[in-house]
C-alpha atoms as a PDB file:
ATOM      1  CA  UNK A   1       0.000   0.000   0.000  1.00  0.00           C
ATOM      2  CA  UNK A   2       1.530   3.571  -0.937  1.00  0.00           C
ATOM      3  CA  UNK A   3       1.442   5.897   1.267  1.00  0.00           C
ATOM      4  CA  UNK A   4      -0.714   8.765   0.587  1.00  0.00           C
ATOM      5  CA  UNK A   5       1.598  12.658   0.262  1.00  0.00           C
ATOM      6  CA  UNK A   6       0.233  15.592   1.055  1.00  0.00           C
ATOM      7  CA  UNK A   7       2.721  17.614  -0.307  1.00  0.00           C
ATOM      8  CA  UNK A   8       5.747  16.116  -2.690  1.00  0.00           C
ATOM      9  CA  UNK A   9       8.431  17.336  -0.291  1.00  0.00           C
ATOM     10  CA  UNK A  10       7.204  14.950   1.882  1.00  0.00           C
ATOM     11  CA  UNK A  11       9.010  12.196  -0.455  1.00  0.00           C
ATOM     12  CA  UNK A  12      12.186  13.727  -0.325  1.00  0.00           C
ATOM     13  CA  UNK A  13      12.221  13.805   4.110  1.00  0.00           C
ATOM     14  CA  UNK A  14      11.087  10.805   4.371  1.00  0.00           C
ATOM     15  CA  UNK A  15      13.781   8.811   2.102  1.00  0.00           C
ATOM     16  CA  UNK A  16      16.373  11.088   3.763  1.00  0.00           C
ATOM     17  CA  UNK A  17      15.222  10.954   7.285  1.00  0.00           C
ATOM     18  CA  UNK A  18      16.983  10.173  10.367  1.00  0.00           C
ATOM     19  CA  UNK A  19      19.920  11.057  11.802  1.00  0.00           C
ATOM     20  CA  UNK A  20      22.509   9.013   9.251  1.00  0.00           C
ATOM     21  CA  UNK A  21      21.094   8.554   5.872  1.00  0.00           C
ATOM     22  CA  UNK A  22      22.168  11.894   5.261  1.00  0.00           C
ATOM     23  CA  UNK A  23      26.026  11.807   6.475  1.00  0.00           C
ATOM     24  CA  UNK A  24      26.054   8.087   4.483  1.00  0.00           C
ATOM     25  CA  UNK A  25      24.970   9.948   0.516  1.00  0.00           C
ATOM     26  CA  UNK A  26      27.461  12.575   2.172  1.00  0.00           C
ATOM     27  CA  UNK A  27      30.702  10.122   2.315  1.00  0.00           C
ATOM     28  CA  UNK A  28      29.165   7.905  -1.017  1.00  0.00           C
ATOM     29  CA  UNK A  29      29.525  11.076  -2.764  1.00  0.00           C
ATOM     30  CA  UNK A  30      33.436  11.054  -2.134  1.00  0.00           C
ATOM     31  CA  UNK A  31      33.383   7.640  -3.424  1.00  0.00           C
ATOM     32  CA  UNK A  32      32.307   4.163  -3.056  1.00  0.00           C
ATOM     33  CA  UNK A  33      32.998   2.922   0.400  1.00  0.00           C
ATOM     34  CA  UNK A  34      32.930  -0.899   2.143  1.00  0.00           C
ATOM     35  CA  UNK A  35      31.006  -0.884   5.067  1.00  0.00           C
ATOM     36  CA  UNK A  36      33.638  -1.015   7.791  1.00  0.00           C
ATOM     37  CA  UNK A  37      34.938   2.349   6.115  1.00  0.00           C
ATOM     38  CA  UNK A  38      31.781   3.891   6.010  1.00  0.00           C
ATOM     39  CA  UNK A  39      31.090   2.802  10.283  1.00  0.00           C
ATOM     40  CA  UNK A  40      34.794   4.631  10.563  1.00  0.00           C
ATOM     41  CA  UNK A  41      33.314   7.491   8.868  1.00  0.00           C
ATOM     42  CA  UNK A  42      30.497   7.997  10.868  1.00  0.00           C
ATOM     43  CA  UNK A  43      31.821   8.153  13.988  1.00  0.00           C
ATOM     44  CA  UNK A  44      29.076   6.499  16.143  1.00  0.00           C
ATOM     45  CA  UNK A  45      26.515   4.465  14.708  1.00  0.00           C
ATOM     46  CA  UNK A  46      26.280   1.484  15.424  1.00  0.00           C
ATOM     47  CA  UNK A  47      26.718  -1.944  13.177  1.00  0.00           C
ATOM     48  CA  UNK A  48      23.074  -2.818  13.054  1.00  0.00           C
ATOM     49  CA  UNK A  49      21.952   0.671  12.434  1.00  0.00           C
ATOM     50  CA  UNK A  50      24.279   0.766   9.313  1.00  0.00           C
ATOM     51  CA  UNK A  51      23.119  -2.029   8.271  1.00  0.00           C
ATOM     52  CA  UNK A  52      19.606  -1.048   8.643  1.00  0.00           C
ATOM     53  CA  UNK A  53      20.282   2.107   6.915  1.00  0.00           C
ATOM     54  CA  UNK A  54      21.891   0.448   3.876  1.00  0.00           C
ATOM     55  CA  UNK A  55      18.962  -2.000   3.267  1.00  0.00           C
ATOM     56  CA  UNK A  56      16.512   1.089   3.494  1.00  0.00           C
ATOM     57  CA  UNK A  57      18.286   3.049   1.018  1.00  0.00           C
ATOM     58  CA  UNK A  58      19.002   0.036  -1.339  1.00  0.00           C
ATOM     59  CA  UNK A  59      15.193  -0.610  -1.069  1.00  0.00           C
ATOM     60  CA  UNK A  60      14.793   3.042  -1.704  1.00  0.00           C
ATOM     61  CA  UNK A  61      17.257   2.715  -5.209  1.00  0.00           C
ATOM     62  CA  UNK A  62      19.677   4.972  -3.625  1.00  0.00           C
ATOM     63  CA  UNK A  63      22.189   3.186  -2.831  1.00  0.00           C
ATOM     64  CA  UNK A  64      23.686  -0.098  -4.826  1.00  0.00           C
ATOM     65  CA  UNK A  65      25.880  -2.862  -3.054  1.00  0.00           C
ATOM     66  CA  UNK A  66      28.269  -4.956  -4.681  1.00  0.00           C
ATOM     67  CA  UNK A  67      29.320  -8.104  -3.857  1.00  0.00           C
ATOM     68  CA  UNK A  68      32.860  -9.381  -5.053  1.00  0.00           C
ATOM     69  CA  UNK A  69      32.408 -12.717  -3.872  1.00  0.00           C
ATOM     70  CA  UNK A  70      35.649 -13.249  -2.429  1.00  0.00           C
ATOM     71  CA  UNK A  71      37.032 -14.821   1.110  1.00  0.00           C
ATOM     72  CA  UNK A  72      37.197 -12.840   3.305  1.00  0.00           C
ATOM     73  CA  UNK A  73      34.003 -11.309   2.550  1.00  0.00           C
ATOM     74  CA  UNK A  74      34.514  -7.866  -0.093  1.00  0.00           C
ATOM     75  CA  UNK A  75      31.033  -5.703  -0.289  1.00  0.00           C
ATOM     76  CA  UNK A  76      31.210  -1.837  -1.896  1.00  0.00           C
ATOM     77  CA  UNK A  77      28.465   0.401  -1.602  1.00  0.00           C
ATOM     78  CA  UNK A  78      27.734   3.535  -4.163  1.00  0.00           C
ATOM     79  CA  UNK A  79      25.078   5.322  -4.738  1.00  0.00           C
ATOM     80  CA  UNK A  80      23.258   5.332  -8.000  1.00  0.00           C
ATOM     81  CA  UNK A  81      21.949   7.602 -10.240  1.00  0.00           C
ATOM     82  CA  UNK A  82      18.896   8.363  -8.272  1.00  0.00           C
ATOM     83  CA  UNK A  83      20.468   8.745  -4.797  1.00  0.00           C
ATOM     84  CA  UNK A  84      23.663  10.995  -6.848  1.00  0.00           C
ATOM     85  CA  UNK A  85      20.576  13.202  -7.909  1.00  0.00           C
ATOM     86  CA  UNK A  86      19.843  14.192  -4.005  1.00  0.00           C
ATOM     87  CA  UNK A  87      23.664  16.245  -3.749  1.00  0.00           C
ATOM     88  CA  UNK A  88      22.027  19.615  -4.990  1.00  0.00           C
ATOM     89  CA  UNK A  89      19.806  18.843  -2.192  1.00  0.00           C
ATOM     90  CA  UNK A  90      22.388  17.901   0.064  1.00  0.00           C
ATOM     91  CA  UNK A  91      23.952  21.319  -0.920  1.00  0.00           C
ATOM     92  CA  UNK A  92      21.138  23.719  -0.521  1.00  0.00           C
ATOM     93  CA  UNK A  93      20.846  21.782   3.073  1.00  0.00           C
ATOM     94  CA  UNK A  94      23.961  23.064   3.468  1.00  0.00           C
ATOM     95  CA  UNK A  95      24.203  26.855   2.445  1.00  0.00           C
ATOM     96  CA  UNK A  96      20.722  26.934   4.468  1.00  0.00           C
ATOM     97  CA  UNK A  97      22.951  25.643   7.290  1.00  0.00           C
ATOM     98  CA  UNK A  98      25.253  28.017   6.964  1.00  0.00           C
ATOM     99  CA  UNK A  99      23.160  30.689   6.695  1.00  0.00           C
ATOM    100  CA  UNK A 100      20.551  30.319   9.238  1.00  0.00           C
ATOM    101  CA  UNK A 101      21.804  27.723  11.622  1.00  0.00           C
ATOM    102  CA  UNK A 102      23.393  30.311  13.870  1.00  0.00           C
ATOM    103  CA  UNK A 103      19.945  31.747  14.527  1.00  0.00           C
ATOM    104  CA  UNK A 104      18.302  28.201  14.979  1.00  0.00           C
ATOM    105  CA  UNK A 105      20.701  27.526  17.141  1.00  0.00           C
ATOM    106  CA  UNK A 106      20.334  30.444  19.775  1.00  0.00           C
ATOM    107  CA  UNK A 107      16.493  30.826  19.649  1.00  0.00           C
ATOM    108  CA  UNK A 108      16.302  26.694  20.605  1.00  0.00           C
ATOM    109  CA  UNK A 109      18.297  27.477  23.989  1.00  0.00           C
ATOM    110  CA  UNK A 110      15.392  29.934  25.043  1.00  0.00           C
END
């Protein structure tokens, strides 16, 4: 069953939602990464909620993982097209960031 949108931008939060999906299309925009590279990069999360993440976006068609079928185990994950279109995204995230997140920042601590 889809899920009904009220408004398209919806789409966009919810396949980048949480705290890491964002920070993982960040480093797979450097390059292709293996998985124990990518845990290094994110400082924090946790094996299982990598894992999780991974499967989410792969289901999503952002992300592909390749298997090299070799002892010891060899997996690579990039992102395809569609998650390589969400870096003007990830960009405008950004300069909003920079502009504004000052502001958000001080009027949170009340």
């Amino acid at each position: 069953m889809t899920k009904q949108v009220g408004c398209p931008t919806e789409i966009t939060l919810d396949v980048i939602a949480g705290r890491w999906k964002v920070m993982v299309i960040f480093w797979l925009l450097q390059d292709n990464r293996r998985f124990n590279q990518l845990q290094r990069d994110l400082s924090g999360i946790t094996h299982r909620t990598l894992a999780k993440q991974l499967k989410e976006m792969e289901a999503d068609g952002l992300v592909e993982r390749e298997d090299f079928g070799e002892i010891p185990p060899r997996v690579e994950y990039r992102l395809t097209p569609l998650g390589r279109s969400l870096e003007p995204v990830l960009a405008a995230m950004h300069d909003w960031a920079i502009q504004h997140g000052a502001k958000i920042r001080s009027s949170s601590k009340g």
